[in-house]
PDB file of N, CA and C in Angstrom:
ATOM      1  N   UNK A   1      -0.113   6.367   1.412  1.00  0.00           N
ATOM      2  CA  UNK A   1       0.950   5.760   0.651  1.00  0.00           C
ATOM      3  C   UNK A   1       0.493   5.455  -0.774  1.00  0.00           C
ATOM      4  N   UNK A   2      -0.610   4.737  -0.801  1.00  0.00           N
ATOM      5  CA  UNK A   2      -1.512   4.621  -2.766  1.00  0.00           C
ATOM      6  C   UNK A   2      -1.299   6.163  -2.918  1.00  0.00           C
ATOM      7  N   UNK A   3      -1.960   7.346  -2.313  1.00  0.00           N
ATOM      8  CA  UNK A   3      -1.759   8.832  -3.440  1.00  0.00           C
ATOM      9  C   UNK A   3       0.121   8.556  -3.965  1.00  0.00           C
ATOM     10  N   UNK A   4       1.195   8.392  -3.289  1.00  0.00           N
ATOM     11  CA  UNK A   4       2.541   8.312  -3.869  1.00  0.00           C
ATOM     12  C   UNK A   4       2.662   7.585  -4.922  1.00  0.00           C
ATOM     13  N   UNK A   5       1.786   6.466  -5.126  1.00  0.00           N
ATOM     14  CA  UNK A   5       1.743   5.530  -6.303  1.00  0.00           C
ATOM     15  C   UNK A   5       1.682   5.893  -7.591  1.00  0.00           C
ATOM     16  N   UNK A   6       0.367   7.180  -7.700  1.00  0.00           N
ATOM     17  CA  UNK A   6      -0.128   7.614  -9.156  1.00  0.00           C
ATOM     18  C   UNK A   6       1.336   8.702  -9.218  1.00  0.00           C
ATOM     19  N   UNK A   7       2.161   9.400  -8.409  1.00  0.00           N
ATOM     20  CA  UNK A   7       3.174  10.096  -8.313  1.00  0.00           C
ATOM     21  C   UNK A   7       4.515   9.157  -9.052  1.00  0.00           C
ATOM     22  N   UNK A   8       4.722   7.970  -8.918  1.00  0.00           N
ATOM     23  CA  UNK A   8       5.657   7.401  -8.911  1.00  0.00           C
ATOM     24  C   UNK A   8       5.732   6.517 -10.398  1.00  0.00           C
ATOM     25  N   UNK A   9       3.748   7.166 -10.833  1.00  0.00           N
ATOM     26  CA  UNK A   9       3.971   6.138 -11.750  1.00  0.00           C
ATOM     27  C   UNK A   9       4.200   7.211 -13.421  1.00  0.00           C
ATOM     28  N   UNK A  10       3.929   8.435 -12.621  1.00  0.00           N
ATOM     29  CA  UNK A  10       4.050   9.825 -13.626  1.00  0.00           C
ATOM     30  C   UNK A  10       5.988   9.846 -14.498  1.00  0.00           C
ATOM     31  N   UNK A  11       7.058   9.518 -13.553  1.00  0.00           N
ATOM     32  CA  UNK A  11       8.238   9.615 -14.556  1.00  0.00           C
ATOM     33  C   UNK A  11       8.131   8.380 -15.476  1.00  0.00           C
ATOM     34  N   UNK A  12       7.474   7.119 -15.022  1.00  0.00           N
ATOM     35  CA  UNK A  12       7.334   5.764 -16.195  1.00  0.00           C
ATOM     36  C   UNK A  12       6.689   6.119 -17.320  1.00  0.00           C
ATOM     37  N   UNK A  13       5.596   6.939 -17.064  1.00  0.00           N
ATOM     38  CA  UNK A  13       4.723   7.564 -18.186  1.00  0.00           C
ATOM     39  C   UNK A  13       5.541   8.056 -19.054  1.00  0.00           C
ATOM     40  N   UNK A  14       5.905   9.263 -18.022  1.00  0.00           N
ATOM     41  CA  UNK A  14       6.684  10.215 -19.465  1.00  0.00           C
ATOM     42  C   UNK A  14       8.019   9.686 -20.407  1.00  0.00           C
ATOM     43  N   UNK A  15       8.793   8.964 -19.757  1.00  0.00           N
ATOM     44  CA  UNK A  15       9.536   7.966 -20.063  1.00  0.00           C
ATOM     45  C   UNK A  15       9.199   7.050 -21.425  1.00  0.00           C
ATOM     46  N   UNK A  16       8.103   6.750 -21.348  1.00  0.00           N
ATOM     47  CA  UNK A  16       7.356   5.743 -22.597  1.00  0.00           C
ATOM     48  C   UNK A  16       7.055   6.854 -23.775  1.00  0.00           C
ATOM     49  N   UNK A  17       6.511   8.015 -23.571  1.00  0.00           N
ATOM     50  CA  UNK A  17       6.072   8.921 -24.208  1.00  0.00           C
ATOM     51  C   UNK A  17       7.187   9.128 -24.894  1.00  0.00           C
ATOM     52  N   UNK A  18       7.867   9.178 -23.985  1.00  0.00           N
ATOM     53  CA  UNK A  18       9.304   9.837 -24.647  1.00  0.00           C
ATOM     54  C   UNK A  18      10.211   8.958 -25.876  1.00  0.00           C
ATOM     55  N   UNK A  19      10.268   7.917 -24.966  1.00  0.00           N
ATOM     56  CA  UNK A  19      10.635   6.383 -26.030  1.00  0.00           C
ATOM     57  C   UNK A  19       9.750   6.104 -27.742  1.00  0.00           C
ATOM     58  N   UNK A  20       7.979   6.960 -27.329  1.00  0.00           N
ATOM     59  CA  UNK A  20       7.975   6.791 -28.522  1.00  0.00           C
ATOM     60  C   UNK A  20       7.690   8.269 -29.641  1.00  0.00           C
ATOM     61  N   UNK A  21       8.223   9.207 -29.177  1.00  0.00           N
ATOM     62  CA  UNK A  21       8.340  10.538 -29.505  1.00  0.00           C
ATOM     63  C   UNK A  21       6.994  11.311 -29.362  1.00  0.00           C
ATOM     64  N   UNK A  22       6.586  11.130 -28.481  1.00  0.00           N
ATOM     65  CA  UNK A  22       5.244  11.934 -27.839  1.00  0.00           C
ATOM     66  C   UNK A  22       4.090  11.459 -28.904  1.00  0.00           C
ATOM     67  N   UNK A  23       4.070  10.551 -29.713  1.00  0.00           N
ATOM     68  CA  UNK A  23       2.839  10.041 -30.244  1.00  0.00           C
ATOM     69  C   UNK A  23       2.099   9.317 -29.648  1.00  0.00           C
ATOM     70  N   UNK A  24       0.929   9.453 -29.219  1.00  0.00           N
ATOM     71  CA  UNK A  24      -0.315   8.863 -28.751  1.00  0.00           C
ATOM     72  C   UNK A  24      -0.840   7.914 -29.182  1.00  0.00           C
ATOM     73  N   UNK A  25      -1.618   6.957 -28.674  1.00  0.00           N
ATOM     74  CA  UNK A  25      -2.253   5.978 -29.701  1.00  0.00           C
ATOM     75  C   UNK A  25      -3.512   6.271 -29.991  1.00  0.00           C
ATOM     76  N   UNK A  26      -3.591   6.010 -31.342  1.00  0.00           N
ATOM     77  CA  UNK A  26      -5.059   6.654 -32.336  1.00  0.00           C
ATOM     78  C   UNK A  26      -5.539   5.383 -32.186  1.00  0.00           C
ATOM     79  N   UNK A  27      -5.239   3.938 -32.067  1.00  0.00           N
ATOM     80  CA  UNK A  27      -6.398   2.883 -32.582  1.00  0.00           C
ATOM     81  C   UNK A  27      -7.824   3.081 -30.940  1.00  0.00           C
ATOM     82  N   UNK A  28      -8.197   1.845 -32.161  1.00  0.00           N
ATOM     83  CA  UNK A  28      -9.609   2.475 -30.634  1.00  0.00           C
ATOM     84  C   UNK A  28      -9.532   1.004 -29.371  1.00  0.00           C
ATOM     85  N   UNK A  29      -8.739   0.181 -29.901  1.00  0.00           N
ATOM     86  CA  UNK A  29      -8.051  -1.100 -28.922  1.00  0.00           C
ATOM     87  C   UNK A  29      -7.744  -0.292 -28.033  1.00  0.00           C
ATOM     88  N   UNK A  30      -6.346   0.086 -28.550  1.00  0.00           N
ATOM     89  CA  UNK A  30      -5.332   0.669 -27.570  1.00  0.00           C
ATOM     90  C   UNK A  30      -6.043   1.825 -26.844  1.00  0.00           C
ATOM     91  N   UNK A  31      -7.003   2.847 -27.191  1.00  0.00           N
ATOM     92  CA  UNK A  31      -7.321   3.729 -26.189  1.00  0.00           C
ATOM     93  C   UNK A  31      -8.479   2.826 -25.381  1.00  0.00           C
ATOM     94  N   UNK A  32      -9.079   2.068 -25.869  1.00  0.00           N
ATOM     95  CA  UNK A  32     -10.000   1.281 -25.086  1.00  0.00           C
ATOM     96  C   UNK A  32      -9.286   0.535 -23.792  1.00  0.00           C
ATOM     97  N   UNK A  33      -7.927  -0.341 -24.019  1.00  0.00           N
ATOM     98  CA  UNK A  33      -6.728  -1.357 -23.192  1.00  0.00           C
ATOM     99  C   UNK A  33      -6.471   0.349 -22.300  1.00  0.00           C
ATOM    100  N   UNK A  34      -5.945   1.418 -22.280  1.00  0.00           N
ATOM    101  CA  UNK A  34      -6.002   2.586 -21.218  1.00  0.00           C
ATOM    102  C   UNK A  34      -7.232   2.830 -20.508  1.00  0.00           C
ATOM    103  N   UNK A  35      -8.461   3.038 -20.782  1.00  0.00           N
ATOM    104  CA  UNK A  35      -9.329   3.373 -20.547  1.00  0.00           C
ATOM    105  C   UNK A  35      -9.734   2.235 -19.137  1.00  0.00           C
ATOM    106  N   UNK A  36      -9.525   1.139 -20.019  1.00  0.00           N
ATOM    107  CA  UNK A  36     -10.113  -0.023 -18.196  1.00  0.00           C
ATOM    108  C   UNK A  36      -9.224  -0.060 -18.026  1.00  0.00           C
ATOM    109  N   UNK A  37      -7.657   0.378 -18.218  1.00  0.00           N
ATOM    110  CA  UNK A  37      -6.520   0.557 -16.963  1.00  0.00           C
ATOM    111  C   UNK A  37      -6.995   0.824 -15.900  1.00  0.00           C
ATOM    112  N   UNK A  38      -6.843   2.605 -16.494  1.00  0.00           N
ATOM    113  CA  UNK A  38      -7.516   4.096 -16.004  1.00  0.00           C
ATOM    114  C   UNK A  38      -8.872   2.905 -14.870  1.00  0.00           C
ATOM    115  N   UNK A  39      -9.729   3.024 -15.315  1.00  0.00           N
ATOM    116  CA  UNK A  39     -10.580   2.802 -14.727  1.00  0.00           C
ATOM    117  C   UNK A  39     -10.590   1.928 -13.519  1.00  0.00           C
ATOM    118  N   UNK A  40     -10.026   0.684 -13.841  1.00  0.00           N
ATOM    119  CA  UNK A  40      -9.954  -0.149 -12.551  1.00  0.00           C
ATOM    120  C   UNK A  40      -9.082  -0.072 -11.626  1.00  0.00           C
ATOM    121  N   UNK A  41      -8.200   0.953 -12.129  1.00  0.00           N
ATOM    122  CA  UNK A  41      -7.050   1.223 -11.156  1.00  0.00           C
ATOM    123  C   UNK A  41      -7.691   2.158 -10.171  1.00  0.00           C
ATOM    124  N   UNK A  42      -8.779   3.125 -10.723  1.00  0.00           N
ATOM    125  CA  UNK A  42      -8.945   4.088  -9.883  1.00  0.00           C
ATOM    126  C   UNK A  42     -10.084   3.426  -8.932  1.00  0.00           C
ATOM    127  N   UNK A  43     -11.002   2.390  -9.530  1.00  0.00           N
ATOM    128  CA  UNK A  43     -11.500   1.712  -8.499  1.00  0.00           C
ATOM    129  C   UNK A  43     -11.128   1.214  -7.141  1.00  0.00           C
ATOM    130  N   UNK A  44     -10.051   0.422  -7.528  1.00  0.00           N
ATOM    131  CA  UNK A  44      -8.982  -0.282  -6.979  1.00  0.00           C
ATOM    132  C   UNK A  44      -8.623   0.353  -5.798  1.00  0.00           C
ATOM    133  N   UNK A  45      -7.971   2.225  -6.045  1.00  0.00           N
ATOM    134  CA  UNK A  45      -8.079   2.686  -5.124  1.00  0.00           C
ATOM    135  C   UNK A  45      -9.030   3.092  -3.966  1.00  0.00           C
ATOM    136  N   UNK A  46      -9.895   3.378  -4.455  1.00  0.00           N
ATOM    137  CA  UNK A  46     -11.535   4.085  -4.386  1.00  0.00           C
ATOM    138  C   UNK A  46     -11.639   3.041  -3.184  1.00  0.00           C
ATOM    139  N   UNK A  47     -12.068   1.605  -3.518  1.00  0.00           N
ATOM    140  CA  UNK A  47     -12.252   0.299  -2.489  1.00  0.00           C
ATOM    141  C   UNK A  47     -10.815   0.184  -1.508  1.00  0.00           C
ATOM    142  N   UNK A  48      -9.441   0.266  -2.005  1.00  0.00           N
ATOM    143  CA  UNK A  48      -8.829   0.498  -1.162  1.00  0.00           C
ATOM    144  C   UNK A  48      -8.990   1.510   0.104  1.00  0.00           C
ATOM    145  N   UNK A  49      -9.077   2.679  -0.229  1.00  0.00           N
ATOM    146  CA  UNK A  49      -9.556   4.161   0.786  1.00  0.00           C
ATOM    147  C   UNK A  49     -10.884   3.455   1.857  1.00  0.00           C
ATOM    148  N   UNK A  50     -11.386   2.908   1.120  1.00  0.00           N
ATOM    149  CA  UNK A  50     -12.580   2.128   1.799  1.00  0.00           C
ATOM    150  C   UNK A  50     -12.697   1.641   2.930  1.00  0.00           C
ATOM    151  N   UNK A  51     -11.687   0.501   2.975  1.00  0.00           N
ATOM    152  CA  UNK A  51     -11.841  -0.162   3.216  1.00  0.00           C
ATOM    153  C   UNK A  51     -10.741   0.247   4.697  1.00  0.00           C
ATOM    154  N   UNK A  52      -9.627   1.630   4.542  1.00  0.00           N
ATOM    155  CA  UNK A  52      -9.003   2.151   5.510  1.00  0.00           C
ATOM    156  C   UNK A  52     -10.086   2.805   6.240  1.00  0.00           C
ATOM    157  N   UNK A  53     -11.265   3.534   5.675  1.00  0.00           N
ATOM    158  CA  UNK A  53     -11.609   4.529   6.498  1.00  0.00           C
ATOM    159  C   UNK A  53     -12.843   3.551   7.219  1.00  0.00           C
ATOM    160  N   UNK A  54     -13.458   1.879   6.783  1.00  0.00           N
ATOM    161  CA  UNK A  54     -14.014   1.302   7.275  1.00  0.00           C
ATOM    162  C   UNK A  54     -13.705   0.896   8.460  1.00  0.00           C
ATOM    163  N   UNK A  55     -14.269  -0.035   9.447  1.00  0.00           N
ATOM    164  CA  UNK A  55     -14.518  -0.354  10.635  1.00  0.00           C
ATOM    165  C   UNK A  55     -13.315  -1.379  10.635  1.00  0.00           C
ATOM    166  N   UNK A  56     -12.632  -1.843   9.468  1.00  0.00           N
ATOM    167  CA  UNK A  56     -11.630  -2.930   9.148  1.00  0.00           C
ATOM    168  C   UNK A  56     -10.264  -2.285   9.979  1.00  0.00           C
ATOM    169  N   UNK A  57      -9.338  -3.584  10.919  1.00  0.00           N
ATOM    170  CA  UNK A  57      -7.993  -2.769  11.371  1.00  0.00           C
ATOM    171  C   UNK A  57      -7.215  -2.462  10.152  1.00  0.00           C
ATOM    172  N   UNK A  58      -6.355  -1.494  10.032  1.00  0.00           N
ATOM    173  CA  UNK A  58      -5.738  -1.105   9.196  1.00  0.00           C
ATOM    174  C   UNK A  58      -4.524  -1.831   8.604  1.00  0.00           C
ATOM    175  N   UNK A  59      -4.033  -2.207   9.781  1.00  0.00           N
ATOM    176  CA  UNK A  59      -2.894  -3.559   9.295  1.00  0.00           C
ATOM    177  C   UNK A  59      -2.880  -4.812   8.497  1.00  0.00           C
ATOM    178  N   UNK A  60      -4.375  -5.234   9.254  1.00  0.00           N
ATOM    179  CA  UNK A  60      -5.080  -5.961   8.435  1.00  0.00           C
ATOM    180  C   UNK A  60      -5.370  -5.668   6.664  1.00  0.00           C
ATOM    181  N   UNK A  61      -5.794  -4.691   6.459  1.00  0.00           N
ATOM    182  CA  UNK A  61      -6.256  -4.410   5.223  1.00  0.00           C
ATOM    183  C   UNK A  61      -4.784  -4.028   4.410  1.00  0.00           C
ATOM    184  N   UNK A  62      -3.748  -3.639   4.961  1.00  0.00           N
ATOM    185  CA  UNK A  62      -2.381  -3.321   4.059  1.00  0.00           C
ATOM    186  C   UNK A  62      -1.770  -4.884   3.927  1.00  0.00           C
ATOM    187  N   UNK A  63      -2.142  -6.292   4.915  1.00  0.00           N
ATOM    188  CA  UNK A  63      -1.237  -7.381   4.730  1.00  0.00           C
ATOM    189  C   UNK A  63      -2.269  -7.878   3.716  1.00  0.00           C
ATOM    190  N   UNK A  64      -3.616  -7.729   3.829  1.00  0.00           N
ATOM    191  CA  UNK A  64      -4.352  -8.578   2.910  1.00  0.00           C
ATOM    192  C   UNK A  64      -3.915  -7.809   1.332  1.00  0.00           C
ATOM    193  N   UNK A  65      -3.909  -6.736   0.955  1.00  0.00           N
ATOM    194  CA  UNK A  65      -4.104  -6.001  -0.183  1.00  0.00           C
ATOM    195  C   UNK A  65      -2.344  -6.262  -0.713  1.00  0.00           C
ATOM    196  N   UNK A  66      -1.279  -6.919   0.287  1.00  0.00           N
ATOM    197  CA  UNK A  66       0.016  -6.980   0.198  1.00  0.00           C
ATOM    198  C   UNK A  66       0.451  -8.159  -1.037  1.00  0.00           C
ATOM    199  N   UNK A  67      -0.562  -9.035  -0.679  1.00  0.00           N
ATOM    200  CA  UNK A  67      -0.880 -10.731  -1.226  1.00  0.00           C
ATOM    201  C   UNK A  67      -1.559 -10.256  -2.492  1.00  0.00           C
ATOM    202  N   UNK A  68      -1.925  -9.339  -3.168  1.00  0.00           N
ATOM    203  CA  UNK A  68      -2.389  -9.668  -4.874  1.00  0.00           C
ATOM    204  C   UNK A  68      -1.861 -10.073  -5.431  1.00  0.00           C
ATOM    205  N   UNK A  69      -0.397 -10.405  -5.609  1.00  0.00           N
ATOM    206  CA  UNK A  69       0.424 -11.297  -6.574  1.00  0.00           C
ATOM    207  C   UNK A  69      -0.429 -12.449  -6.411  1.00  0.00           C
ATOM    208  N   UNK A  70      -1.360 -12.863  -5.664  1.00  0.00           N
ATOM    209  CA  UNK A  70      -2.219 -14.558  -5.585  1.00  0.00           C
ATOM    210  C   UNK A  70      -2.606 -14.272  -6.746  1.00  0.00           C
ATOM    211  N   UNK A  71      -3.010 -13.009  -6.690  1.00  0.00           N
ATOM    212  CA  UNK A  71      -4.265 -12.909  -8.064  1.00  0.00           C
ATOM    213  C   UNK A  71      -3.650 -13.480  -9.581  1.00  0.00           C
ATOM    214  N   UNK A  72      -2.549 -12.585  -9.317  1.00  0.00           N
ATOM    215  CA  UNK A  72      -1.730 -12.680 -10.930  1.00  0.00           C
ATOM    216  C   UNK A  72      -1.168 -14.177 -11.327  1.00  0.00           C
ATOM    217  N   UNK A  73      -0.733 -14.947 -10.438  1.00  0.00           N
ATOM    218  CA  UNK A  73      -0.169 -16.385 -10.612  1.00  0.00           C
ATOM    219  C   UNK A  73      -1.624 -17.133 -10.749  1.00  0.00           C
ATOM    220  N   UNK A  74      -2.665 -17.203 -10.002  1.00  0.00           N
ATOM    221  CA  UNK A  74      -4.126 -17.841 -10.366  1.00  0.00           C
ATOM    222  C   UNK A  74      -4.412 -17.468 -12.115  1.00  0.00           C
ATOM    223  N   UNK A  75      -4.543 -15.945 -12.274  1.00  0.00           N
ATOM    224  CA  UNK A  75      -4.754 -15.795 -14.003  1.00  0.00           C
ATOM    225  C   UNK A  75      -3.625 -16.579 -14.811  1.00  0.00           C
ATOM    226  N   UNK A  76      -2.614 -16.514 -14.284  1.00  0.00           N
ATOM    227  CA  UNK A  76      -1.387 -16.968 -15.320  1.00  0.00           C
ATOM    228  C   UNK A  76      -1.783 -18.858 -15.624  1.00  0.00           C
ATOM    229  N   UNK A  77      -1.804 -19.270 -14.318  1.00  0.00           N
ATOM    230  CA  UNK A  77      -2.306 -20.625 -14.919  1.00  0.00           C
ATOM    231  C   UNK A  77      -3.560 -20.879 -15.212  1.00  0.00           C
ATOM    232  N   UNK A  78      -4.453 -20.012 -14.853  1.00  0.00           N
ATOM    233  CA  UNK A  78      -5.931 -20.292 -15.702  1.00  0.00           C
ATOM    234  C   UNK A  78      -6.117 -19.744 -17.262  1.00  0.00           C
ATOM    235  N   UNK A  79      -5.269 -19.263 -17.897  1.00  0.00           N
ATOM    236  CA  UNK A  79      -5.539 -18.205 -18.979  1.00  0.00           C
ATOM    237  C   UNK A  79      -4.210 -18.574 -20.013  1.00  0.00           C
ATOM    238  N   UNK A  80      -2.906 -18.676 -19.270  1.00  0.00           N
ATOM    239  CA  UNK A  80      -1.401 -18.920 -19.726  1.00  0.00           C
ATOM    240  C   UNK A  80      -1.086 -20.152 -19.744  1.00  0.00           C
ATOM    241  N   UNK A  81      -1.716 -20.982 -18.974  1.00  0.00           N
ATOM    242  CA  UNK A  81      -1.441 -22.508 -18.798  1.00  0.00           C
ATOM    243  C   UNK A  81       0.049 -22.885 -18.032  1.00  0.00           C
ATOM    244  N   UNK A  82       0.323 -21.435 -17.174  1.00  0.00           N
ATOM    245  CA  UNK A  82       1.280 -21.593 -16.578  1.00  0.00           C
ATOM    246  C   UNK A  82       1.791 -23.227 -15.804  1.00  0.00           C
ATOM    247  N   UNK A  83       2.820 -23.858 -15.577  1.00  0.00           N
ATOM    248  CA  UNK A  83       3.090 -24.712 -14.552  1.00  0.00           C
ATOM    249  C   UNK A  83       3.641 -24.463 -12.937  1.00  0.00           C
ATOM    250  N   UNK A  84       2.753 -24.624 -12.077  1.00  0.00           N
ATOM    251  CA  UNK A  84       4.021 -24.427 -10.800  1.00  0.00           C
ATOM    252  C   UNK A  84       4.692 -25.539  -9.994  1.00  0.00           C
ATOM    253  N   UNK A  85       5.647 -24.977 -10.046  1.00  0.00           N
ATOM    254  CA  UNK A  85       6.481 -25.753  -9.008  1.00  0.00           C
ATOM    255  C   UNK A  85       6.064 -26.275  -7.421  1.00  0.00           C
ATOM    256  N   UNK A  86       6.144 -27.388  -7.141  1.00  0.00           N
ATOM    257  CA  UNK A  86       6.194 -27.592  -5.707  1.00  0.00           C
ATOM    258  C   UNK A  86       6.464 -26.390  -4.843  1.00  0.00           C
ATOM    259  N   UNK A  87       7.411 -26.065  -5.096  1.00  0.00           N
ATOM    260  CA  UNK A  87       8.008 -24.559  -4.074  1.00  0.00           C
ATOM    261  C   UNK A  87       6.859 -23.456  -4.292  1.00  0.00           C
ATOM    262  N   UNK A  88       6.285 -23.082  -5.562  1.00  0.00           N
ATOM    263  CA  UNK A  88       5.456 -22.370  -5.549  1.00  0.00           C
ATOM    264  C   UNK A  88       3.696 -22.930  -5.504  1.00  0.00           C
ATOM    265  N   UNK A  89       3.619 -23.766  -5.402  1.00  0.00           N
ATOM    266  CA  UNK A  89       2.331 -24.057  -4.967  1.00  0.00           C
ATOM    267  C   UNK A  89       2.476 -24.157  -2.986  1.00  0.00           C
ATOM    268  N   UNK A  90       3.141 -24.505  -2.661  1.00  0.00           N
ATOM    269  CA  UNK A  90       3.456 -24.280  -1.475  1.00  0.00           C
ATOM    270  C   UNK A  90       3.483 -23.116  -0.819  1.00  0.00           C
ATOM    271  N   UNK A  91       4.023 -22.211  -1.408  1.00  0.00           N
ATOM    272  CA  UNK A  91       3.824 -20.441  -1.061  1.00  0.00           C
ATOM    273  C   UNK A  91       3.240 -20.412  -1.126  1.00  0.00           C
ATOM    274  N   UNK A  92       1.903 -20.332  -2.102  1.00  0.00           N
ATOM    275  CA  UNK A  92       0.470 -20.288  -2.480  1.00  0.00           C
ATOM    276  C   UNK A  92      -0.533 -20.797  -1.186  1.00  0.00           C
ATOM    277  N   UNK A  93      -0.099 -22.006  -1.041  1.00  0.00           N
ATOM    278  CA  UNK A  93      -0.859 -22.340   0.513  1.00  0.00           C
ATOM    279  C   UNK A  93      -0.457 -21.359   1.806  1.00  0.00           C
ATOM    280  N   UNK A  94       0.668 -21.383   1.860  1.00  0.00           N
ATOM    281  CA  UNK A  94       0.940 -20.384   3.115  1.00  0.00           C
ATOM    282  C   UNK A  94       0.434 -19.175   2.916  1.00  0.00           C
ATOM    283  N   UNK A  95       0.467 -18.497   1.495  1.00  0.00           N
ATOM    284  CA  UNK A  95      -0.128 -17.258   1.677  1.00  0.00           C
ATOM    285  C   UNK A  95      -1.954 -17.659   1.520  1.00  0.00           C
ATOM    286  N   UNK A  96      -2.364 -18.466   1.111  1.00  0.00           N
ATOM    287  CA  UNK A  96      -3.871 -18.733   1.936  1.00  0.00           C
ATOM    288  C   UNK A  96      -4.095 -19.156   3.184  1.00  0.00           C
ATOM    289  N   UNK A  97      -3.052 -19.391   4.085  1.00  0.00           N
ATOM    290  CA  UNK A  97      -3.192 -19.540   5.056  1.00  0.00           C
ATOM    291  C   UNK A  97      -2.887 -18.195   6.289  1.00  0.00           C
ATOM    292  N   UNK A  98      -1.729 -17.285   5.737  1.00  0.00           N
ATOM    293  CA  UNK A  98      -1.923 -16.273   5.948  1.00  0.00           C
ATOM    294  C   UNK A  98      -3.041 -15.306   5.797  1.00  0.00           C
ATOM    295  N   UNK A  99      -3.983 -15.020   4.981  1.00  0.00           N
ATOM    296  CA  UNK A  99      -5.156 -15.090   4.685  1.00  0.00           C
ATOM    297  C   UNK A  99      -6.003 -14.843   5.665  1.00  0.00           C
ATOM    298  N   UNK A 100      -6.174 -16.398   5.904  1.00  0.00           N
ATOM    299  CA  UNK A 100      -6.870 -16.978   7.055  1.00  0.00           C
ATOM    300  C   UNK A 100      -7.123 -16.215   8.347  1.00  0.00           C
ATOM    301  N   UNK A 101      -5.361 -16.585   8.918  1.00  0.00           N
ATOM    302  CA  UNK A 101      -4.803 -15.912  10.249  1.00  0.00           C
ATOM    303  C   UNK A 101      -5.205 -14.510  10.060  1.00  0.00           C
ATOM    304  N   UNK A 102      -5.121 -13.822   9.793  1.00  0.00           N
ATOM    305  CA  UNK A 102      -4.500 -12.201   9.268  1.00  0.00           C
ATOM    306  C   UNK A 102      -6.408 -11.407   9.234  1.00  0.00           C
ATOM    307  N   UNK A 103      -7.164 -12.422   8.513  1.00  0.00           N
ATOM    308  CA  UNK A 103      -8.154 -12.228   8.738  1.00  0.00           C
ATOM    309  C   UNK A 103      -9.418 -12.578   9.993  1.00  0.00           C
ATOM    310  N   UNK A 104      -8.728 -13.177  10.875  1.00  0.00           N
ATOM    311  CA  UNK A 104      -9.741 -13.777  12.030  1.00  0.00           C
ATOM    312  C   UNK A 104      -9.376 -12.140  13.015  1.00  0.00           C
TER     313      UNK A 104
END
């Protein structure tokens, strides 16, 4: 199902390309900000595949890898100074508690 991903993410590409008339970016930021895209994404997968073809149940490893939005709301208030809500710090526990379960 990840190989459909880099497939799905090919019409967004061309789409942007297109939006900005097939010009590329020359600065060395911007090809640098692609480059550890590129890169950690393909890690990302690399440890994903891993971790299917490891000794790990498989269900297991698709509910844990399901929960990375933890990741993105943790950066947002460590970095953004995001605020959360009761309701969402509460999800936050259940999905560490799912976690938990999911992993025993």
């Amino acid at each position: 199902m990840q190989y459909l991903f880099n497939w799905g993410g090919l019409p967004v590409g061309l789409l942007f390309l297109f939006l900005r008339r097939f010009r590329m970016e020359k600065t060395a930021v911007g090809i640098t900000y692609g480059l550890i895209v590129g890169v950690l994404s393909a890690l990302g997968q690399l440890a994903l595949f891993a971790a299917y073809s490891g000794p790990a149940n498989t269900s297991v490893v698709t509910v844990l890898t399901s929960l990375y939005p933890i990741v993105t709301v943790v950066l947002a208030v460590i970095f953004l100074h995001e605020r959360l809500t009761k309701t969402q710090i509460a999800g936050l526990g259940f999905a560490m508690i799912a976690l938990v379960i999911f992993s025993l």
